[in-house]
Protein backbone atom coordinates (compact mmCIF):
# COMPACT_ATOMS: atom_id res chain seq x y z
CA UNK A 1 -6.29 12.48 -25.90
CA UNK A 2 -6.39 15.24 -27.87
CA UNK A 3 -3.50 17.98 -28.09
CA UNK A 4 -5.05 20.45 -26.43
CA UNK A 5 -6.04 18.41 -23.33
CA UNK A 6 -2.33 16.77 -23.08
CA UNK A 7 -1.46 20.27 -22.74
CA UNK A 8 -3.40 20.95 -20.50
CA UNK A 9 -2.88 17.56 -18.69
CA UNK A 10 0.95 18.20 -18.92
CA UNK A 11 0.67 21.93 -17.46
CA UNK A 12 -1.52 20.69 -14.29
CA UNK A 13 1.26 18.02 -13.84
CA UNK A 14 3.79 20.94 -13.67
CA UNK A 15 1.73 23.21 -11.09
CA UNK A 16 1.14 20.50 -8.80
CA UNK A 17 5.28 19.80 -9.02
CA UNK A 18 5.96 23.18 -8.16
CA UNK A 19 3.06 23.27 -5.84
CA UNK A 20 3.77 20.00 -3.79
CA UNK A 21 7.59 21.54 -3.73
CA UNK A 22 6.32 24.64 -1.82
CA UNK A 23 4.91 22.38 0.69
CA UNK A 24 8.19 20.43 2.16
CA UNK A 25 11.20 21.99 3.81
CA UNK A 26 14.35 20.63 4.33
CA UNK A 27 16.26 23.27 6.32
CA UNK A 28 14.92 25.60 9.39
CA UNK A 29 15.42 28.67 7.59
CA UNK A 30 13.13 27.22 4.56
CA UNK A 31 10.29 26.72 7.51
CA UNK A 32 8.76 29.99 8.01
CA UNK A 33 8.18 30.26 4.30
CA UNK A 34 6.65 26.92 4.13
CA UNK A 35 4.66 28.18 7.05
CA UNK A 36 3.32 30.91 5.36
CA UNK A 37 2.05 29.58 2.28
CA UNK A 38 1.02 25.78 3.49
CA UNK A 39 -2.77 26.63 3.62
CA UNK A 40 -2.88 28.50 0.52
CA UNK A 41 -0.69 25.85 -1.41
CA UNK A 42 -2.46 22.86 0.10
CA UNK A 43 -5.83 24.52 -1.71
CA UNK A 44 -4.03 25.17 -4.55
CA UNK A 45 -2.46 22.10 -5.16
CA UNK A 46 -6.17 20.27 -4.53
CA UNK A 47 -7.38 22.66 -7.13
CA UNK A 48 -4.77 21.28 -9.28
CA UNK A 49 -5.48 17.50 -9.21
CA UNK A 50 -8.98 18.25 -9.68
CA UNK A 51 -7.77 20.03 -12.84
CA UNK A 52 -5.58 16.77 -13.55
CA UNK A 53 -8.36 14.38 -13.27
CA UNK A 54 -10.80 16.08 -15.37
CA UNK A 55 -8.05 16.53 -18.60
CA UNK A 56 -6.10 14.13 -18.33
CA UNK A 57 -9.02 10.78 -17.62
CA UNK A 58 -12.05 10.00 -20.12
CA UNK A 59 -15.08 9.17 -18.36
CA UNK A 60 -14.09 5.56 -19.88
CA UNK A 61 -10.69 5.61 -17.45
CA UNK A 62 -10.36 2.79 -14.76
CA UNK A 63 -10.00 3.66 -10.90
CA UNK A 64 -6.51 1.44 -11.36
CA UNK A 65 -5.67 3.68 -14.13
CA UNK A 66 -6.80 7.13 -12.41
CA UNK A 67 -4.98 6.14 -9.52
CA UNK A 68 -1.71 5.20 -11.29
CA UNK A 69 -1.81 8.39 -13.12
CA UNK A 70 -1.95 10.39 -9.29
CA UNK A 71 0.24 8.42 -8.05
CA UNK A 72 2.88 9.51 -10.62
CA UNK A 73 2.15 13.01 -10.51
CA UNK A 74 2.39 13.27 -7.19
CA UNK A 75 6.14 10.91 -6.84
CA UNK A 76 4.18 8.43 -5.42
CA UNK A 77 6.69 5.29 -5.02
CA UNK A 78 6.65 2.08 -3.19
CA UNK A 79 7.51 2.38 0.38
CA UNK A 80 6.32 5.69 0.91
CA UNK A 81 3.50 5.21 3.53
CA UNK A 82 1.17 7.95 1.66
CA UNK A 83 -1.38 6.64 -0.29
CA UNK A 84 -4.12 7.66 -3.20
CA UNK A 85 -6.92 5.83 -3.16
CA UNK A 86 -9.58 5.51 -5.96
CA UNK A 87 -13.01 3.91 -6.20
CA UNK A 88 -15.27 4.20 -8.84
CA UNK A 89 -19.07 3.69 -8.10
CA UNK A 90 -22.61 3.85 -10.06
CA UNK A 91 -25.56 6.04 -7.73
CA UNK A 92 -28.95 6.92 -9.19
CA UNK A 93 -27.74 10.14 -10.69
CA UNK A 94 -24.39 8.48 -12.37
CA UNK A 95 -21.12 7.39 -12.77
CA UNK A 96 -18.87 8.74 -10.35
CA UNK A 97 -15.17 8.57 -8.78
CA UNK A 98 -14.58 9.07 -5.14
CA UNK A 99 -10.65 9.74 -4.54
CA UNK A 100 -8.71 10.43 -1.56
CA UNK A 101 -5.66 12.10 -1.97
CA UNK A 102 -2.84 12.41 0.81
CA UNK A 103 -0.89 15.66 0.43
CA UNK A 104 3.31 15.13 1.65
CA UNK A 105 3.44 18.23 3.78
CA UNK A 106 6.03 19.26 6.02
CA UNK A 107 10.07 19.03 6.92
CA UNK A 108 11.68 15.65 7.37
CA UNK A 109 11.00 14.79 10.66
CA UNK A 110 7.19 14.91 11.91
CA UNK A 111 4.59 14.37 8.95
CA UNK A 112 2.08 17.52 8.39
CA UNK A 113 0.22 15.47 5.57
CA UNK A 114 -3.02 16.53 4.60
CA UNK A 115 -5.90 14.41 3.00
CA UNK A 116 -8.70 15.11 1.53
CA UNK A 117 -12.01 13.11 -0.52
CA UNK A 118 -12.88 14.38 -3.87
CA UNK A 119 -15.81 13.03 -6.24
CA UNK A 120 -15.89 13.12 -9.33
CA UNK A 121 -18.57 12.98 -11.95
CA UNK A 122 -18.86 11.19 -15.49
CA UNK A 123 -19.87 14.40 -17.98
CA UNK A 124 -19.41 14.60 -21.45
CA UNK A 125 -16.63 12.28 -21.97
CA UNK A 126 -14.67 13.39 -18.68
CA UNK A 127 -14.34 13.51 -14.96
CA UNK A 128 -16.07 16.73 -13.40
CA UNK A 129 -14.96 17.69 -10.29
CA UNK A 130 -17.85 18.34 -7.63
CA UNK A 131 -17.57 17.78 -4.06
CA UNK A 132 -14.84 17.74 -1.48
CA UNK A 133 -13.88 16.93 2.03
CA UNK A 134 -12.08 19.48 4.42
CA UNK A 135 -9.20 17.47 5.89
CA UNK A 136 -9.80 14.29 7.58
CA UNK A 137 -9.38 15.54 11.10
CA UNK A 138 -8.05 18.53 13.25
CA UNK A 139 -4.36 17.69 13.15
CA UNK A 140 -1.79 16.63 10.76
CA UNK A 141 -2.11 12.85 9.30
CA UNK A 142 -0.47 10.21 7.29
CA UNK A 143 -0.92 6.65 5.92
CA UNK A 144 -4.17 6.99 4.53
CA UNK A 145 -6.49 3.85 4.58
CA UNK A 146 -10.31 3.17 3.10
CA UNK A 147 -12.94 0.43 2.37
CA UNK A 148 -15.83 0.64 0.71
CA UNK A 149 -18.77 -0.45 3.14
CA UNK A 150 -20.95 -2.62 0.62
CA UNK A 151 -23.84 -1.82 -1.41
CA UNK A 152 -27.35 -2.11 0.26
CA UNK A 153 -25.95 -1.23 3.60
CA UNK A 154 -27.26 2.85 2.35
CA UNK A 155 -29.81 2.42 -1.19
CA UNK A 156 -28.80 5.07 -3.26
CA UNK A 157 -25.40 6.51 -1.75
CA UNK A 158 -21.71 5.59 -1.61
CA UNK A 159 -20.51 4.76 1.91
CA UNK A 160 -17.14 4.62 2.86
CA UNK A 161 -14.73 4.36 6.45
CA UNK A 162 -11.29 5.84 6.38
CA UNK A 163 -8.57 6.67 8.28
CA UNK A 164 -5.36 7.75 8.96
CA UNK A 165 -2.30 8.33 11.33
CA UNK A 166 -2.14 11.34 13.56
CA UNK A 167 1.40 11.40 13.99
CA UNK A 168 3.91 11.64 16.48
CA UNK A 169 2.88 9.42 18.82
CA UNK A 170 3.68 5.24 18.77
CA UNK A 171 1.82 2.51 19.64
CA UNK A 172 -0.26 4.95 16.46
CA UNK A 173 -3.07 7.11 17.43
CA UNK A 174 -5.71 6.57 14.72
CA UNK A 175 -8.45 8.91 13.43
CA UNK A 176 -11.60 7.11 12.22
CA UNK A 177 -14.45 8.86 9.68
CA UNK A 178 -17.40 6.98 8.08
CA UNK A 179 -18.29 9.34 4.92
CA UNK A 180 -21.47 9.38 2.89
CA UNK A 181 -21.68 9.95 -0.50
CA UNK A 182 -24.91 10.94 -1.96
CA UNK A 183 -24.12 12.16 -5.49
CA UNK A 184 -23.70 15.86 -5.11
CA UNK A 185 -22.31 16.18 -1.32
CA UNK A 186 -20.39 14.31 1.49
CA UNK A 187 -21.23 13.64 4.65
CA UNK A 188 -19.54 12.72 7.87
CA UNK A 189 -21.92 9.86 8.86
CA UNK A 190 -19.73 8.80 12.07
CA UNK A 191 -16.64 10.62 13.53
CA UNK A 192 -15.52 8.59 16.93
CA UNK A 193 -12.67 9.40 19.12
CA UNK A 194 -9.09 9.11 18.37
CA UNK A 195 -8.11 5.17 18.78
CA UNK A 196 -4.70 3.92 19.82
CA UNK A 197 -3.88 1.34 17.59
CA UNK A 198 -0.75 -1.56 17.08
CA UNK A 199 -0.81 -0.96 13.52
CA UNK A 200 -2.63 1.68 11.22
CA UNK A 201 -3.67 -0.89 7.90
CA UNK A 202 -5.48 -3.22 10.78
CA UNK A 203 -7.42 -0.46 12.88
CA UNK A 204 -10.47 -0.62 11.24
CA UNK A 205 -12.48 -3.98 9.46
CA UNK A 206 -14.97 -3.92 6.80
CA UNK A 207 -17.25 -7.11 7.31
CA UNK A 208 -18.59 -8.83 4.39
CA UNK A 209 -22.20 -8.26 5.70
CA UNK A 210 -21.25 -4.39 6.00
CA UNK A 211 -20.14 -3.84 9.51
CA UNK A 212 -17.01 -1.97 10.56
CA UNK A 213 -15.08 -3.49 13.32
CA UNK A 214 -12.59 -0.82 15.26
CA UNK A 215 -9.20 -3.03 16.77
CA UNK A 216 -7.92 -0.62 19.40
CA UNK A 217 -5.70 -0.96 22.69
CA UNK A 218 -7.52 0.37 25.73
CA UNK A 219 -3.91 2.15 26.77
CA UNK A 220 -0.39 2.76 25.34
CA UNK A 221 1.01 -0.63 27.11
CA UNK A 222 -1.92 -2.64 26.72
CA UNK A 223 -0.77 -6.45 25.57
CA UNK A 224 -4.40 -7.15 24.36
CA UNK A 225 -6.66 -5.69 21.11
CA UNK A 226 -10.12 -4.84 22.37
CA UNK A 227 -12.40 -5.06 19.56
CA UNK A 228 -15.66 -2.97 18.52
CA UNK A 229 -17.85 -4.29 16.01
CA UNK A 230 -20.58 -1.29 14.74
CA UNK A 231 -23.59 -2.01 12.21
CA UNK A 232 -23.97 0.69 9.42
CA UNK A 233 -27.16 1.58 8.37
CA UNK A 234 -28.97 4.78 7.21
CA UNK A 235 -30.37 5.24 10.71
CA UNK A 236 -27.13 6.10 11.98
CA UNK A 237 -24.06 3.19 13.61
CA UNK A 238 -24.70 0.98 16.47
CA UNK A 239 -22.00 -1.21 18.12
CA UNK A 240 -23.40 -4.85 18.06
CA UNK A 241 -20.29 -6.69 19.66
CA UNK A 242 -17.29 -6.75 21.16
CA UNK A 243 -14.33 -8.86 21.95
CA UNK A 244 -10.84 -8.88 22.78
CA UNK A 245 -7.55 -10.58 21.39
CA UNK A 246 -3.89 -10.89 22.88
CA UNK A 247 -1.52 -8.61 21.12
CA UNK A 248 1.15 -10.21 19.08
């Protein structure tokens, strides 16, 4: 790294510190002015990390070591139930990283976390910013999950299911997204209803074959795990099973 990128690297690690402080509050009276600024400062911080990535990573760079490198910069530490995740894929027009990062937003009680995809593109020795996602769903989030649904299921693109908390509510309400990739834009390929879930890791199944399998409870005090299994393919999702398990 040369000095002038470490410089650079080193001054986008300081706005997104300052930046990620404007968007927690600790007291009531430091609310309203996290309030005011938490839409501006949530695109500003994104803006930031994109920054990060592209002077701070060679086109070279791991998705263990990009992710490492986020997850430092943003005080990422074990037990913190907000995750960056990083996958690294080869389409027809390149080499590209596809990164979700989960914003800590809010005051110490409810989570107001944010998340958003960004890909990134192998150019000239770097990582070039150039798409985005707008937040996973209408509502504040947390616990951010994803698998990669596997190659062949879509020729040519970069499939992927996530999802995440939508806090406050326990057993967890779930929001589910299937994104496409396709080298220059996402796509929301599938966006079902809200699940209620026992757990948020083991809501949603990748299958080896390429099918995503929801596990959701039909009602808050359900003692079973009804589960929907859904074939991906480029014609759209189609549920091909179902069954149900006793909740443990």
């Amino acid at each position: 790294m040369s000095q002038q990128t470490a410089t650079n690297s080193n001054s986008h690690a300081a706005r997104i510190s300052t930046l990620s402080q404007q968007l927690r509050w600790q007291r009531k009276e430091e609310m309203s002015q996290y309030n005011a600024v938490r839409d501006s400062a949530t695109q500003d911080l994104l803006k930031e990390i994109d920054g990060y990535i592209a002077d701070s990573f060679s086109s070279g760079s791991t998705a263990d070591q990009v992710k490492a490198g986020l997850d430092s910069v943003l005080g990422r530490k074990d037990g913190d139930d907000m995750y960056n995740i990083v996958f690294s894929t080869e389409l027809p027009t390149g080499h590209f990283l596809v990164v979700g990062i989960e914003l800590w937003r809010g005051g110490p009680a409810i989570s107001e976390n944010a998340i958003s995809f960004r890909a990134y593109q192998a150019s000239a020795g770097k990582f070039i910013p150039i798409a985005s996602t707008a937040n996973l769903a209408d509502s504040a989030l947390g616990d951010l999950n994803a698998k990669i649904i596997p190659e062949g299921s879509v020729l040519g693109q970069f499939w992927f299911v996530a999802w995440a908390d939508v806090p406050p509510l326990a057993p967890y309400k779930v929001a589910v997204r299937l994104y496409g990739f396709d080298g220059t834009n996402f796509h929301i390929m599938w966006a079902p209803e809200n699940i209620i879930a026992d757990n948020i890791p083991n809501a949603v199944d990748v299958t080896n074959g390429g099918s995503v399998i929801v596990n959701r409870m039909p009602d808050w005090k359900s003692q079973i795990i009804e589960h929907d299994q859904y074939s991906v393919t480029a014609q759209g999702v189609q549920k091909t099973a179902e069954w149900t398990t006793p909740r443990q």
